[in-house]
PDB file of N, CA and C in Angstrom:
ATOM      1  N   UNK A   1      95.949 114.194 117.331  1.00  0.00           N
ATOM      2  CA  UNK A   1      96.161 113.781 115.967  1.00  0.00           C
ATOM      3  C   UNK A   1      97.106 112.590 115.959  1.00  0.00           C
ATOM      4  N   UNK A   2      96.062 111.549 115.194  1.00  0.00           N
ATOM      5  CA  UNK A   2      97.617 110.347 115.065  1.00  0.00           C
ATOM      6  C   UNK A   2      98.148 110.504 113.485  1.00  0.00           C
ATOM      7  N   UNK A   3      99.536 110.027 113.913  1.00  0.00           N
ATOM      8  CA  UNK A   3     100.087 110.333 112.425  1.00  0.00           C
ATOM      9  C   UNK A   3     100.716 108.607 112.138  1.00  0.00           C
ATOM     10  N   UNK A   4     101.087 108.334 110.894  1.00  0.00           N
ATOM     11  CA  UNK A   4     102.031 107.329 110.329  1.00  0.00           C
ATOM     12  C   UNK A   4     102.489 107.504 109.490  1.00  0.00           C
ATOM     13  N   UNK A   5     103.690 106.785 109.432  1.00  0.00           N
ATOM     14  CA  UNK A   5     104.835 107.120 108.834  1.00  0.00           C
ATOM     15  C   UNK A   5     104.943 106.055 107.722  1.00  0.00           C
ATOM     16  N   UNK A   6     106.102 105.963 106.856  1.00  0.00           N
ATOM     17  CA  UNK A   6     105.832 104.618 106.248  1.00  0.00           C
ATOM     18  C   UNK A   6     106.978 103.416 106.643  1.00  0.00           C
ATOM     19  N   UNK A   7     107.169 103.753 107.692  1.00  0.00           N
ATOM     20  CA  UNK A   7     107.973 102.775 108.740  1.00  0.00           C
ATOM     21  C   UNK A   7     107.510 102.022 109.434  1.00  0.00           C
ATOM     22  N   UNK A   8     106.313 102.178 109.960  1.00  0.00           N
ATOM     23  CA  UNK A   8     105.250 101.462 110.632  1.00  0.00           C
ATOM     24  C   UNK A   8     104.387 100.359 110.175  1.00  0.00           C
ATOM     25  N   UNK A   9     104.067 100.344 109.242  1.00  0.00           N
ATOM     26  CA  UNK A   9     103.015  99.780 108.365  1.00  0.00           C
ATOM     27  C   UNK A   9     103.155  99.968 106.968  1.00  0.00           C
ATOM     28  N   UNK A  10     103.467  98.839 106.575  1.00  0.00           N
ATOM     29  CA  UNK A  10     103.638  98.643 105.117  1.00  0.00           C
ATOM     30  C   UNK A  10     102.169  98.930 104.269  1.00  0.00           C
ATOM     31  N   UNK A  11     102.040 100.153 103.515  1.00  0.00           N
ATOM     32  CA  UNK A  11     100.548 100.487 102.875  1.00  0.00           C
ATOM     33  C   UNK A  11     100.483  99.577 101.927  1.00  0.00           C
ATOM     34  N   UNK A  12     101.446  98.607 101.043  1.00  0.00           N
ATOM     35  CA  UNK A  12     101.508  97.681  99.906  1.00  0.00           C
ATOM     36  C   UNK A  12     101.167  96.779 100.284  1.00  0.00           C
ATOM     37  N   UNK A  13     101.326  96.057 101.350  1.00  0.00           N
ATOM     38  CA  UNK A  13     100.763  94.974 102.151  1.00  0.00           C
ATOM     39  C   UNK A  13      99.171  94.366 102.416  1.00  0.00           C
ATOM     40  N   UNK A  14      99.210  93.362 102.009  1.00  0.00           N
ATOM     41  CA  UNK A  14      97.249  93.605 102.109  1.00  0.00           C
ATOM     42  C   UNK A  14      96.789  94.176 103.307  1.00  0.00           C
ATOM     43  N   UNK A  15      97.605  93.990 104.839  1.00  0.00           N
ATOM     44  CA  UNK A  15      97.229  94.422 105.996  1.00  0.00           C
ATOM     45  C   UNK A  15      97.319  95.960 106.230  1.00  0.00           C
ATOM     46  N   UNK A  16      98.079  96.313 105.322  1.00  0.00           N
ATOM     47  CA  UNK A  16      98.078  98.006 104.843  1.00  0.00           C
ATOM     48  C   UNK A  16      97.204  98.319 104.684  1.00  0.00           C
ATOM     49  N   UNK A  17      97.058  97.795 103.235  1.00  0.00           N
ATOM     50  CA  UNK A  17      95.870  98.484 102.335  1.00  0.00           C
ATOM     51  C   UNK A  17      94.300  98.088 103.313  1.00  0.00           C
ATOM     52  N   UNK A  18      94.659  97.221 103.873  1.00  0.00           N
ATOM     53  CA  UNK A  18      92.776  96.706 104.640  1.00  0.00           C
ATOM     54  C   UNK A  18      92.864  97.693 105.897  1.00  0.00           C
ATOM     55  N   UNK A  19      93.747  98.122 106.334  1.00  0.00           N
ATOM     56  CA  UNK A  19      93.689  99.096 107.473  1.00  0.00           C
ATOM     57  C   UNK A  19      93.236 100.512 106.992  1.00  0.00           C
ATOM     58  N   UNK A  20      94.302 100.792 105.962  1.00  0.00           N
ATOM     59  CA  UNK A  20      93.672 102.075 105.506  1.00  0.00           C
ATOM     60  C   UNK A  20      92.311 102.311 105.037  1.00  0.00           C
ATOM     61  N   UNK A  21      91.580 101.255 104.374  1.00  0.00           N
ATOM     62  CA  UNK A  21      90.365 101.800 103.387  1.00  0.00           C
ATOM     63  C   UNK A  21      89.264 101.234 104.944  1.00  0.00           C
ATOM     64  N   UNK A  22      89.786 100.732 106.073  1.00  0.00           N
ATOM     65  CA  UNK A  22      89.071 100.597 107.178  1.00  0.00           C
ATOM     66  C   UNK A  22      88.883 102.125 108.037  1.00  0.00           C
ATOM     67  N   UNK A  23      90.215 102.569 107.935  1.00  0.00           N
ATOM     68  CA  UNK A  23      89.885 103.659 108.269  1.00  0.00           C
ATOM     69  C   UNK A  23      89.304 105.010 107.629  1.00  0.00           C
ATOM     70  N   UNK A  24      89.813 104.759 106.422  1.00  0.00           N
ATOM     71  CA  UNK A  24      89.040 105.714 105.392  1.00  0.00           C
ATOM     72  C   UNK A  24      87.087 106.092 105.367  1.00  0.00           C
ATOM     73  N   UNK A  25      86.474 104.574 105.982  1.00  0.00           N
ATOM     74  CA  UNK A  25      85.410 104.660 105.661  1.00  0.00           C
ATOM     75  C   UNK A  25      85.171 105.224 107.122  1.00  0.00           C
ATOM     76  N   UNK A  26      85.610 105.162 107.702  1.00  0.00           N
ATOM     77  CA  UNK A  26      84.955 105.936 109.110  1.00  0.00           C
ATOM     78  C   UNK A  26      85.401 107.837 109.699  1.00  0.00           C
ATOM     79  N   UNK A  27      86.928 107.873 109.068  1.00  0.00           N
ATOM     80  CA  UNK A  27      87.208 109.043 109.074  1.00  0.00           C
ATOM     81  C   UNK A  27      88.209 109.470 107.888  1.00  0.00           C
ATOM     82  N   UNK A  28      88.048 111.284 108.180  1.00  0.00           N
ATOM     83  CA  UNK A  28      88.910 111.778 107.111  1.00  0.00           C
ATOM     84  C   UNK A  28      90.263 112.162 107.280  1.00  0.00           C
ATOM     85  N   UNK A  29      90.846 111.791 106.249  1.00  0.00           N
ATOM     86  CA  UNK A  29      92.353 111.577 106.644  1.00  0.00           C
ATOM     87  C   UNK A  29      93.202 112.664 105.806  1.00  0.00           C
ATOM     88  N   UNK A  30      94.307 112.823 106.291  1.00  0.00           N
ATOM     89  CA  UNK A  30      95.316 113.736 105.606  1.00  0.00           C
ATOM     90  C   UNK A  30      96.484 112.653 105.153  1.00  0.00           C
ATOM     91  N   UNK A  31      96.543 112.522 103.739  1.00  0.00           N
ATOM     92  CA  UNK A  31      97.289 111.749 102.914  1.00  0.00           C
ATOM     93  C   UNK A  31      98.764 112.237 102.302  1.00  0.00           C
ATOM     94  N   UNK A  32      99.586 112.210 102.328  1.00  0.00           N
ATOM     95  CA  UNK A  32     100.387 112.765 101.462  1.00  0.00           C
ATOM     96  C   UNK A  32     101.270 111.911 100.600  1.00  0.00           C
ATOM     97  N   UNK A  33     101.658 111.883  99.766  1.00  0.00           N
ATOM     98  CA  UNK A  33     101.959 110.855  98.554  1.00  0.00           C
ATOM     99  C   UNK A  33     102.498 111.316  97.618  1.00  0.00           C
ATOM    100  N   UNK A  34     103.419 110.541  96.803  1.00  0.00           N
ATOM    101  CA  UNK A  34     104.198 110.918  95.630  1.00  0.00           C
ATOM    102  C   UNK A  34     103.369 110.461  94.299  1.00  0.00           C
ATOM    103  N   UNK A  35     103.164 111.405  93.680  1.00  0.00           N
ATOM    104  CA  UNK A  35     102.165 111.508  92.451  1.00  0.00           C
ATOM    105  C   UNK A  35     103.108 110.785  91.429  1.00  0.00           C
ATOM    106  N   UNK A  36     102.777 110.527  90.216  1.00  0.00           N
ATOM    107  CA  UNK A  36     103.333 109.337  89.032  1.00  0.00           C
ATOM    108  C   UNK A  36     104.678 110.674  88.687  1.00  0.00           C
ATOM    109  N   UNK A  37     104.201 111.883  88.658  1.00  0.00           N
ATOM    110  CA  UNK A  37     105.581 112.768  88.142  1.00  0.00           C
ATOM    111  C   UNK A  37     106.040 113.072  89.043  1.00  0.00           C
ATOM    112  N   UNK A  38     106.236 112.371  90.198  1.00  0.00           N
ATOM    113  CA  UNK A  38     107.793 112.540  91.190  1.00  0.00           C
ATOM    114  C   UNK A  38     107.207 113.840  92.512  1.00  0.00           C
ATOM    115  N   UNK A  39     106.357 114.566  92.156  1.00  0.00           N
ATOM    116  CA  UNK A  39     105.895 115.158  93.037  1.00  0.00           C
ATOM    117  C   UNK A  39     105.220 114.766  94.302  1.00  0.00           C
ATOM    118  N   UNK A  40     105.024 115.497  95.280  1.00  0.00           N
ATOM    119  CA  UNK A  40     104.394 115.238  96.549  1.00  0.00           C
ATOM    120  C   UNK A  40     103.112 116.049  96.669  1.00  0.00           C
ATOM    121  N   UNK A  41     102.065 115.231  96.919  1.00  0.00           N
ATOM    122  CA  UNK A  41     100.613 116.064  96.459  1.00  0.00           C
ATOM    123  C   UNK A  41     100.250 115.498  98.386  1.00  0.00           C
ATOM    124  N   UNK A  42      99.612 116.370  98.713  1.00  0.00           N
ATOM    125  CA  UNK A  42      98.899 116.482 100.291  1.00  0.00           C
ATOM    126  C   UNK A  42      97.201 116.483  99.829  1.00  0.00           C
ATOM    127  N   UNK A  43      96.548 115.382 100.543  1.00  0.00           N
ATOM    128  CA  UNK A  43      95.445 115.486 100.188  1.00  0.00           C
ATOM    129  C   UNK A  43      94.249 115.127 101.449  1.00  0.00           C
ATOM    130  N   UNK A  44      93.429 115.802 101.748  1.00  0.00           N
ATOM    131  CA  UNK A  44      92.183 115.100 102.882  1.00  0.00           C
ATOM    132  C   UNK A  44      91.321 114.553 101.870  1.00  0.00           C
ATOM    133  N   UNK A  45      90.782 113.742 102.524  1.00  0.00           N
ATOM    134  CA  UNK A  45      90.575 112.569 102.298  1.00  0.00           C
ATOM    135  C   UNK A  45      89.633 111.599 102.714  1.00  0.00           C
ATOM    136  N   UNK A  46      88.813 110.698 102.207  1.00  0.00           N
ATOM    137  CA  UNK A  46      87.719 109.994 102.504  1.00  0.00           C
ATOM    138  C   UNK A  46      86.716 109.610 102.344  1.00  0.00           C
ATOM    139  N   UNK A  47      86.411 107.840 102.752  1.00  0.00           N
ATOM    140  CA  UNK A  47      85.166 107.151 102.228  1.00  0.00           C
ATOM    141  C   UNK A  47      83.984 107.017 102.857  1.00  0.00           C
ATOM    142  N   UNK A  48      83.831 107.663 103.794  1.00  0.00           N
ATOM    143  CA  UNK A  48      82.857 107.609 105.267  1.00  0.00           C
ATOM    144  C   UNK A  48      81.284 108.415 104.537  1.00  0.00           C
ATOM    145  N   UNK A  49      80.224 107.490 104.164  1.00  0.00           N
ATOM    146  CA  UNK A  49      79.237 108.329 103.478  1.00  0.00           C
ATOM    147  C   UNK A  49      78.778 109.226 103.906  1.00  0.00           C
ATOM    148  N   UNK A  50      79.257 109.575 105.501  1.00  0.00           N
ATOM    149  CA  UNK A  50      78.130 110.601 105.448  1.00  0.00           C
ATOM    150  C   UNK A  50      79.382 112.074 105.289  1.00  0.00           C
ATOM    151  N   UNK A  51      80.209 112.067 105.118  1.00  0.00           N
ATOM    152  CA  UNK A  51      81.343 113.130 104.863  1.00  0.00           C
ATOM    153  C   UNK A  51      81.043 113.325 102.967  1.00  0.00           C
ATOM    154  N   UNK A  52      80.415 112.605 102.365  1.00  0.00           N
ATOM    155  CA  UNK A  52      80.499 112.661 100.846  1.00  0.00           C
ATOM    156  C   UNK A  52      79.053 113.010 100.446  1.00  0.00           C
ATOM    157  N   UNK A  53      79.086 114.543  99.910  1.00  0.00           N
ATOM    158  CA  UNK A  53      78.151 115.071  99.445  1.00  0.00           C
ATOM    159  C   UNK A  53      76.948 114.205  98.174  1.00  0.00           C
ATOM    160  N   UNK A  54      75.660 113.731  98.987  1.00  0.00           N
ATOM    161  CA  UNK A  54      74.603 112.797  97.971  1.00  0.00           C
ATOM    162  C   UNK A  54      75.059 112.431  96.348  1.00  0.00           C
ATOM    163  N   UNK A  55      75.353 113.937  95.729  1.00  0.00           N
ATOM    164  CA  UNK A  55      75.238 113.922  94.257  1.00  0.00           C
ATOM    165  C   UNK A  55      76.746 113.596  93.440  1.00  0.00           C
ATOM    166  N   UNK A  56      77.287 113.020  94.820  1.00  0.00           N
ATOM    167  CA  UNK A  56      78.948 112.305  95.022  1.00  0.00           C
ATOM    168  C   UNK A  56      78.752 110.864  95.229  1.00  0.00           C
ATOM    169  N   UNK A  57      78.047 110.367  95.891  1.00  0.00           N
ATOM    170  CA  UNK A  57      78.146 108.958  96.395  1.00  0.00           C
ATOM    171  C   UNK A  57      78.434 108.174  95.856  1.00  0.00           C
ATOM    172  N   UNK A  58      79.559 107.293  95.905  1.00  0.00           N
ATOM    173  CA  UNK A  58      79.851 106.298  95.356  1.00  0.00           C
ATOM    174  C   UNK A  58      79.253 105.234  94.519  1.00  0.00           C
ATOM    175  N   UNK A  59      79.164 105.086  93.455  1.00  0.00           N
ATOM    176  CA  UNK A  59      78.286 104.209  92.363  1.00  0.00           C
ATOM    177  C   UNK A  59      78.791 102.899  92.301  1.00  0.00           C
ATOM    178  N   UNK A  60      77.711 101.873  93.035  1.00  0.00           N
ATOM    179  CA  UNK A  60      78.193 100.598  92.758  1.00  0.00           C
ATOM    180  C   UNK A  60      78.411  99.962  91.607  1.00  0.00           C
ATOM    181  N   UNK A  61      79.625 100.319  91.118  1.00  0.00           N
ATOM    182  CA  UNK A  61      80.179  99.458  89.780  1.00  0.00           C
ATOM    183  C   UNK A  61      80.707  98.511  89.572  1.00  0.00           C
ATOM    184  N   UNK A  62      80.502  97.856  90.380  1.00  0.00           N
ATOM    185  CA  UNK A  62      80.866  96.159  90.125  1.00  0.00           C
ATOM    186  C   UNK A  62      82.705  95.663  90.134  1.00  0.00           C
ATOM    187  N   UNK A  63      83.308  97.065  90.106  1.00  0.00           N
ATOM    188  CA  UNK A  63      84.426  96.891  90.275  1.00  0.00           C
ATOM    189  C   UNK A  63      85.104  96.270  91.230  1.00  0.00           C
ATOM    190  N   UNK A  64      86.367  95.398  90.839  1.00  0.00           N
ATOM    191  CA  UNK A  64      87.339  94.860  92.146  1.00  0.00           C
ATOM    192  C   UNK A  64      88.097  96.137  92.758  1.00  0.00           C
ATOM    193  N   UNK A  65      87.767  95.557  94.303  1.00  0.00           N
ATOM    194  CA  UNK A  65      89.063  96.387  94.671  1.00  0.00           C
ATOM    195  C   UNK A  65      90.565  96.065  94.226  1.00  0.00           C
ATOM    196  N   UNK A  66      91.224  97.442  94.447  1.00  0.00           N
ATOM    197  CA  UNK A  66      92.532  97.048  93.188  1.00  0.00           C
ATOM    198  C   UNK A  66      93.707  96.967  94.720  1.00  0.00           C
ATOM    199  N   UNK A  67      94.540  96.276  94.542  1.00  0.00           N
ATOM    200  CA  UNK A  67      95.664  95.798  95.269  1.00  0.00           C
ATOM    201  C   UNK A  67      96.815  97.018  94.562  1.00  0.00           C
ATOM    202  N   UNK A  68      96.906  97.950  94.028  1.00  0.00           N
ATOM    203  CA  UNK A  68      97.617  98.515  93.136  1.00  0.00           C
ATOM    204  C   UNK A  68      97.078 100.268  94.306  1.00  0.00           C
ATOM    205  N   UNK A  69      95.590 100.534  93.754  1.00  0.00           N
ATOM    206  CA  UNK A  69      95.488 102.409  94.169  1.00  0.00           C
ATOM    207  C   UNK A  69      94.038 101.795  94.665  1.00  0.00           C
ATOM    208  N   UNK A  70      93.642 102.838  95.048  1.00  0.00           N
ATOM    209  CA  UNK A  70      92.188 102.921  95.838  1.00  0.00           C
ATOM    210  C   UNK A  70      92.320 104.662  95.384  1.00  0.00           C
ATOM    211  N   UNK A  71      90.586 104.234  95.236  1.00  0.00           N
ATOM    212  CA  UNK A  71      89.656 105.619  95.037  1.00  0.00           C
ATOM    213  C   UNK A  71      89.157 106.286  96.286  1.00  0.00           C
ATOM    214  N   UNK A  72      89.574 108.067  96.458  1.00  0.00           N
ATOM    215  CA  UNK A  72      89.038 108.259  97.683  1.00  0.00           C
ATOM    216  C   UNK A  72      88.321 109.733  97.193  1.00  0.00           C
ATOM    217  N   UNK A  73      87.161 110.251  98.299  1.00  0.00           N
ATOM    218  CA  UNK A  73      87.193 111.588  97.978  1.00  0.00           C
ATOM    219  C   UNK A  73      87.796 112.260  98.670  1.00  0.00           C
ATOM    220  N   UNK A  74      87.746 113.202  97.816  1.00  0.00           N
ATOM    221  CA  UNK A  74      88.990 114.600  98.067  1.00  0.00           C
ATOM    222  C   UNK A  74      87.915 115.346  98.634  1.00  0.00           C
ATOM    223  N   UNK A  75      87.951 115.708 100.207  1.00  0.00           N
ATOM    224  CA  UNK A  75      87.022 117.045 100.849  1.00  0.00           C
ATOM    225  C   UNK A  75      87.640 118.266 100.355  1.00  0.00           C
ATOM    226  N   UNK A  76      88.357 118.283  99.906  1.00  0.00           N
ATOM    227  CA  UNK A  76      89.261 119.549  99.518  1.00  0.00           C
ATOM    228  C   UNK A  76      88.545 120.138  98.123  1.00  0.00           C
ATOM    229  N   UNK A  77      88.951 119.185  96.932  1.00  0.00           N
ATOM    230  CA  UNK A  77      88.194 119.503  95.349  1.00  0.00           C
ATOM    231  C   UNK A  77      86.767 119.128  95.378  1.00  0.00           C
ATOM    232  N   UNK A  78      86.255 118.450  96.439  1.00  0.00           N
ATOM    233  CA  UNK A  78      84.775 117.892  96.054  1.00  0.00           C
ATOM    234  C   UNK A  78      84.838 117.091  94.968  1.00  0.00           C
ATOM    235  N   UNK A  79      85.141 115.886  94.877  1.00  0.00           N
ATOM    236  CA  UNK A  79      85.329 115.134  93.522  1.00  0.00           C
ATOM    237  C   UNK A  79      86.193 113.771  93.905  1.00  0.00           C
ATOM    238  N   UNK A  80      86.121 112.652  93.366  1.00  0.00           N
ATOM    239  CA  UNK A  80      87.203 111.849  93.247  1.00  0.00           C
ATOM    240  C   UNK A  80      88.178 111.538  93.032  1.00  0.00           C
ATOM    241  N   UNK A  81      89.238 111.129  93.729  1.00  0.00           N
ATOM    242  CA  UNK A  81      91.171 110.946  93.147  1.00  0.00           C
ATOM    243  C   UNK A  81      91.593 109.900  93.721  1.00  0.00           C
ATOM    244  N   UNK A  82      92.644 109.552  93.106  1.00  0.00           N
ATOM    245  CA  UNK A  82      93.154 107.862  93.790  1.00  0.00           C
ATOM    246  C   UNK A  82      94.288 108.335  93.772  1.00  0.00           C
ATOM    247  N   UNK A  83      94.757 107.360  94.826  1.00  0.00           N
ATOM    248  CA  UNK A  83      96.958 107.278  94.719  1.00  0.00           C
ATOM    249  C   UNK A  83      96.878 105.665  94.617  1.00  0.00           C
ATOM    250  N   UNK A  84      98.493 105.550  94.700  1.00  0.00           N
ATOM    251  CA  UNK A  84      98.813 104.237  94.584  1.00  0.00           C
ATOM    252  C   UNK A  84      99.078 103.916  96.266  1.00  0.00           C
ATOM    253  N   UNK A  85      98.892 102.814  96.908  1.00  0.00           N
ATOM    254  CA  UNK A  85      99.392 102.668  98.028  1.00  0.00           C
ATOM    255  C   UNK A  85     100.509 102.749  98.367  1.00  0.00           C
ATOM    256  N   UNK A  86     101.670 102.115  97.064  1.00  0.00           N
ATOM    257  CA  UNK A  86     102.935 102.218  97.591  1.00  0.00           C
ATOM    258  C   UNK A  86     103.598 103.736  97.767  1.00  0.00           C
ATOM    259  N   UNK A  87     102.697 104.712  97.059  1.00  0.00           N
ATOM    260  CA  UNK A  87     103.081 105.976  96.990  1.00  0.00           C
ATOM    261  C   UNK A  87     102.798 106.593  98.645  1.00  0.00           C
ATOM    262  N   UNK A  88     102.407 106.237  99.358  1.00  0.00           N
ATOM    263  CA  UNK A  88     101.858 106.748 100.678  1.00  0.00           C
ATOM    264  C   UNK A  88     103.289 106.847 101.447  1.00  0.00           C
ATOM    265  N   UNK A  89     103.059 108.185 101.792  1.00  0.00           N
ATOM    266  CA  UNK A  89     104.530 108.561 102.577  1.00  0.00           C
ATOM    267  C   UNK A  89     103.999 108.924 103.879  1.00  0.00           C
ATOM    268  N   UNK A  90     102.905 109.320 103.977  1.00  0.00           N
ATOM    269  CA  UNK A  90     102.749 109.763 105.387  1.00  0.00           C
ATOM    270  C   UNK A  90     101.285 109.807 105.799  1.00  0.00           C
ATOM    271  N   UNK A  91     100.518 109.819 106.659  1.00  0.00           N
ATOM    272  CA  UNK A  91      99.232 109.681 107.098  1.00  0.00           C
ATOM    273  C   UNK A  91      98.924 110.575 108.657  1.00  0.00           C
ATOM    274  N   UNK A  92      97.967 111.497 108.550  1.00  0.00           N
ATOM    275  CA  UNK A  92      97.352 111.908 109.723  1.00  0.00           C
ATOM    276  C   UNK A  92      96.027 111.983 109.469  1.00  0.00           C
ATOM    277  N   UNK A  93      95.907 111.844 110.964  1.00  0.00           N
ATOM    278  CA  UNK A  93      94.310 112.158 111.436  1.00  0.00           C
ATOM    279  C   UNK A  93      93.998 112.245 113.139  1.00  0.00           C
ATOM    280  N   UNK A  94      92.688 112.189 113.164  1.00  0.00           N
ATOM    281  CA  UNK A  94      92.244 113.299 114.205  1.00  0.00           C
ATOM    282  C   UNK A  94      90.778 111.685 114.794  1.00  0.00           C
ATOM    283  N   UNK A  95      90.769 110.544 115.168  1.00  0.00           N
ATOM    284  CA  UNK A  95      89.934 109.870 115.629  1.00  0.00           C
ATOM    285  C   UNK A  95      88.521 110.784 115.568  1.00  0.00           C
ATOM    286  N   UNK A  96      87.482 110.484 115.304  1.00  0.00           N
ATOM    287  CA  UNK A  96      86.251 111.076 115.479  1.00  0.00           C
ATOM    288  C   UNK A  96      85.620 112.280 115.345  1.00  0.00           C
ATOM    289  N   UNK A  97      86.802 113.181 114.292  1.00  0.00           N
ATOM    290  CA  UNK A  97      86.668 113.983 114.105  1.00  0.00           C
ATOM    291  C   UNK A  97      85.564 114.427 112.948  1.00  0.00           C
TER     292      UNK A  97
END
């Protein structure tokens, strides 16, 4: 399991944010993050299509990616949730799992 910290890699950083949603699309990740009310929410995680159930798949909406939060799915709720990047406190995962 590799983990990161938020000492390592700035997630606010465009080189952050382009690493993470690089890795997002290939594997699922364990996120943990401070939610808008001060709390710490733990979440798995991920954009990799074939981990996201058909009647889930992402709908091309013409939207920009946002420099602010990114949309991920939650393997956990089955459904969609976003954080903010700067909220990212910690990151694991498991390569090829």
């Amino acid at each position: 399991m590799l983990n990161w910290c938020d000492d390592t890699l700035e997630m606010s950083t465009p080189e952050g944010r382009n690493w993470l949603r690089e890795v997002l699309r290939d594997e699922k990740l364990k996120i943990i993050f401070t939610k808008k009310d001060g709390t710490e929410r733990e979440m798995i995680c991920t954009l990799a299509k074939d981990k996201i159930p058909g009647e889930k798949s992402p709908k091309n909406t013409g939207k920009a990616q946002s420099d602010d939060a990114i949309a991920v799915f939650d393997l956990e709720k089955q459904d969609w949730r976003s954080f903010r990047f700067d909220s990212v406190k910690k990151i694991e995962f498991t390569l090829g799992e």
